[in-house]
Protein backbone atom coordinates (compact mmCIF):
# COMPACT_ATOMS: atom_id res chain seq x y z
CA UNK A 1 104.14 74.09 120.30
CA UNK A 2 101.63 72.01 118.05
CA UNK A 3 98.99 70.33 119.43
CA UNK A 4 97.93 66.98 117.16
CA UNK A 5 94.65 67.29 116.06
CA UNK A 6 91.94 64.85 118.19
CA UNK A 7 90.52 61.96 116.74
CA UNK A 8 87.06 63.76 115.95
CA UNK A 9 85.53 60.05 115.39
CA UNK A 10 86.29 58.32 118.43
CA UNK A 11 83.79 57.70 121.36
CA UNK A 12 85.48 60.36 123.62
CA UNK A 13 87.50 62.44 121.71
CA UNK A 14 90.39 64.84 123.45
CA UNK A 15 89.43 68.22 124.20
CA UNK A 16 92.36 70.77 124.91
CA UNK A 17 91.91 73.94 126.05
CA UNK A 18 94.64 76.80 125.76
CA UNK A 19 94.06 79.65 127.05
CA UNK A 20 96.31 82.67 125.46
CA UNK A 21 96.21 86.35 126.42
CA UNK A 22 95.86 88.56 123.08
CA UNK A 23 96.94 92.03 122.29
CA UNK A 24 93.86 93.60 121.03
CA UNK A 25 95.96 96.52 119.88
CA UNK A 26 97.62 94.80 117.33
CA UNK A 27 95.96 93.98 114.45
CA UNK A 28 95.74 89.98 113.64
CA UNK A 29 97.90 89.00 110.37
CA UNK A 30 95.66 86.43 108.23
CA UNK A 31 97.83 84.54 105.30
CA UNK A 32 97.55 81.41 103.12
CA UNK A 33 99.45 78.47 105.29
CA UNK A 34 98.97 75.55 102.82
CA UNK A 35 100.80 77.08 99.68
CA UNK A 36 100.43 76.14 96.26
CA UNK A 37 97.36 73.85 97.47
CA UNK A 38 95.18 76.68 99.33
CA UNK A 39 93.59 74.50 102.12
CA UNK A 40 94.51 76.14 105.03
CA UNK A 41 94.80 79.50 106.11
CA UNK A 42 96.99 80.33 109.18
CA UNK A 43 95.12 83.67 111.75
CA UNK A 44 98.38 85.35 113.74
CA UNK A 45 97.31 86.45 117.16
CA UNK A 46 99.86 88.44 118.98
CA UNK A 47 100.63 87.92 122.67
CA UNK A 48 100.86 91.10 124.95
CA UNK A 49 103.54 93.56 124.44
CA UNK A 50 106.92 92.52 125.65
CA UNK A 51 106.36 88.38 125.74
CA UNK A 52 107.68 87.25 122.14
CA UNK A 53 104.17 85.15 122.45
CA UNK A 54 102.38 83.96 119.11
CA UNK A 55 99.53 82.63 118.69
CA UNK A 56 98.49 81.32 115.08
CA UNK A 57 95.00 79.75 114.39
CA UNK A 58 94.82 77.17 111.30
CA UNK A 59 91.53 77.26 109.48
CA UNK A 60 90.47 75.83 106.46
CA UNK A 61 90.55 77.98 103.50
CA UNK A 62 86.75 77.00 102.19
CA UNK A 63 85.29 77.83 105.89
CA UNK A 64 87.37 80.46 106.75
CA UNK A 65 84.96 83.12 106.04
CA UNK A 66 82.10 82.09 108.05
CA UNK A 67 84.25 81.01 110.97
CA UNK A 68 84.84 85.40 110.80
CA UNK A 69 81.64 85.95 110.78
CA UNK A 70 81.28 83.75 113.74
CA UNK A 71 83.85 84.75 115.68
CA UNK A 72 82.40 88.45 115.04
CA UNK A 73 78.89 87.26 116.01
CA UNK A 74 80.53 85.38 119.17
CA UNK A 75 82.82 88.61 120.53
CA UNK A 76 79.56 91.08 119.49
CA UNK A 77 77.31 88.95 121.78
CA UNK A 78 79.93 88.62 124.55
CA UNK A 79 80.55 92.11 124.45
CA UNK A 80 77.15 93.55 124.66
CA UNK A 81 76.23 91.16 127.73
CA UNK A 82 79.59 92.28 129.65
CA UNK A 83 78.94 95.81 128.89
CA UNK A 84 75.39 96.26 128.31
CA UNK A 85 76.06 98.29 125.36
CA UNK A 86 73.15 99.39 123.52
CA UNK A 87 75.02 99.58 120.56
CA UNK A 88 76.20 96.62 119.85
CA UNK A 89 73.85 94.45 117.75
CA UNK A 90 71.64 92.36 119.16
CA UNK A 91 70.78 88.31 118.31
CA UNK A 92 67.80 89.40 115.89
CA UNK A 93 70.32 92.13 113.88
CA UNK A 94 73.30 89.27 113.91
CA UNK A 95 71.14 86.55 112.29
CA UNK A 96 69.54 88.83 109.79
CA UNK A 97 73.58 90.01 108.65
CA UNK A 98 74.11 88.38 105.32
CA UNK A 99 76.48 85.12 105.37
CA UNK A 100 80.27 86.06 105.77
CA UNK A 101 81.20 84.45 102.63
CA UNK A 102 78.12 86.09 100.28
CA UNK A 103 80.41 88.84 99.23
CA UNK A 104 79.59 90.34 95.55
CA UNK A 105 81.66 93.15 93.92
CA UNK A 106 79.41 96.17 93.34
CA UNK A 107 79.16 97.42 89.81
CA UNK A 108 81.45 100.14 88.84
CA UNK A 109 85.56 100.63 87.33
CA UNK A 110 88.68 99.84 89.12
CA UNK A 111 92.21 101.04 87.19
CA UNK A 112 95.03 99.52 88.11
CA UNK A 113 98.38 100.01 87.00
CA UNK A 114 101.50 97.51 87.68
CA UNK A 115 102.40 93.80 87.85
CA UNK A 116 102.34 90.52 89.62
CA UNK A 117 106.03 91.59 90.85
CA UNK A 118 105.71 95.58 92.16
CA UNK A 119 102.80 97.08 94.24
CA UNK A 120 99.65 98.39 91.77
CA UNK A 121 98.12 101.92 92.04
CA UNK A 122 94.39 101.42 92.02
CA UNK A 123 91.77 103.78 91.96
CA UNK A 124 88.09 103.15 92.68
CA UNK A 125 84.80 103.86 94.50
CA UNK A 126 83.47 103.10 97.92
CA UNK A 127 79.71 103.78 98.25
CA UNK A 128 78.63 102.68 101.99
CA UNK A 129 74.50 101.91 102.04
CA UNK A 130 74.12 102.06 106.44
CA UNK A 131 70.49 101.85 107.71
CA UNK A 132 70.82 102.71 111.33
CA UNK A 133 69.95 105.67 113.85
CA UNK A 134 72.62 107.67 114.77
CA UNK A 135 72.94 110.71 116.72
CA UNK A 136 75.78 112.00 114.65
CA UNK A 137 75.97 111.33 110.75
CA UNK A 138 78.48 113.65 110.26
CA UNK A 139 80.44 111.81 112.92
CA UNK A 140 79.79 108.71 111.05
CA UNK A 141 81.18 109.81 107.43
CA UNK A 142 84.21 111.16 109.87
CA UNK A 143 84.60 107.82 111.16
CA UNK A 144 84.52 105.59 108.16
CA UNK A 145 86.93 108.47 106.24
CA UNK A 146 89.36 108.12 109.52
CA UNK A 147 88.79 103.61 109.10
CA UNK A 148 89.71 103.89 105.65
CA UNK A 149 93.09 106.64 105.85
CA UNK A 150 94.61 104.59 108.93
CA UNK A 151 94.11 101.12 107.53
CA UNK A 152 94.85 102.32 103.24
CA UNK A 153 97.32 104.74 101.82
CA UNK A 154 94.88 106.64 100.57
CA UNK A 155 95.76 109.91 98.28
CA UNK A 156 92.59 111.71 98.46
CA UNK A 157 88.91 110.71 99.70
CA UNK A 158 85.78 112.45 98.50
CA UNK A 159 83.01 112.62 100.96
CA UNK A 160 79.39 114.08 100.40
CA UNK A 161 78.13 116.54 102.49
CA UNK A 162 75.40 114.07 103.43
CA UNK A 163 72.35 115.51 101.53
CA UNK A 164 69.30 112.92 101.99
CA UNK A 165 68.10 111.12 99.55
CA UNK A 166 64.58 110.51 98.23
CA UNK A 167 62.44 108.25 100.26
CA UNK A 168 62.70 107.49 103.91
CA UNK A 169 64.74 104.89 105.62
CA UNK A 170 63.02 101.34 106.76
CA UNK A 171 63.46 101.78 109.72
CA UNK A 172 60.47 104.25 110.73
């Protein structure tokens, strides 16, 4: 079903609201909607198991990034107030987050090998900066290590044995 877009401009615009139950185990699929022009992108949210239900969220390719970060900031919010979870970041740690779209490469050298038309093998670094305190570090480099072999094919990941560094963090 497709629900026409509301005139935005009239005095009393149409407001729909659908409600739709989302598997939070499966993983939304994000893809470019508005091909060869690039306006749109189109946000799969899957239905729970077993009812062939699909959502898909259209969102426009130049604000889709921030509407992310909102979306994070809106479920981080909602989800320390329902829990009380002292982990969760709090209003003052949300709005100091760079913007979603601010995103710049780090230095450094990727290879990649391969074409437009068959998968490239790519090799190159991931150096994480976290200022936080955590009970567990080493839990922490075991947790981003497991994030990064369940979501890439990795062949091999390096991790340091967490010496510190010169200097002491900010946060003291």
């Amino acid at each position: 079903m497709t629900i026409p877009q509301a005139d935005h401009h009239a005095a009393n615009p149409t407001r729909v609201e659908l409600r739709i139950p989302v598997d939070a185990a499966e993983t939304p699929n994000a893809y470019e909607d508005t091909w060869p022009d690039t306006t749109d992108l189109a946000v799969e949210l899957s239905g729970p198991a077993g009812t062939n239900l699909l959502a898909v969220l259209v969102v426009p390719t130049d604000q889709a990034r921030q509407w992310a970060g909102d979306l994070f900031t809106a479920v981080t919010l909602a989800w320390r107030e329902a829990t009380g979870d002292p982990h969760a970041l709090g209003d003052d740690e949300l709005a100091h987050l760079p913007a979603a779209d601010s995103y710049l490469p780090g230095p450094g050298v990727m290879l990649a090998g391969g074409d437009d038309g068959s998968p490239a093998r790519a090799r190159f670094h991931v150096a994480v900066d976290i200022q936080a305190a955590f009970l567990s570090t080493g839990g922490l480099r075991a947790a981003i290590v497991e994030a990064l072999t369940e979501r890439f094919n990795v062949a091999h990941i390096g991790v340091s044995a967490g010496e510190p560094i010169a200097g002491r963090p900010a946060f003291e």
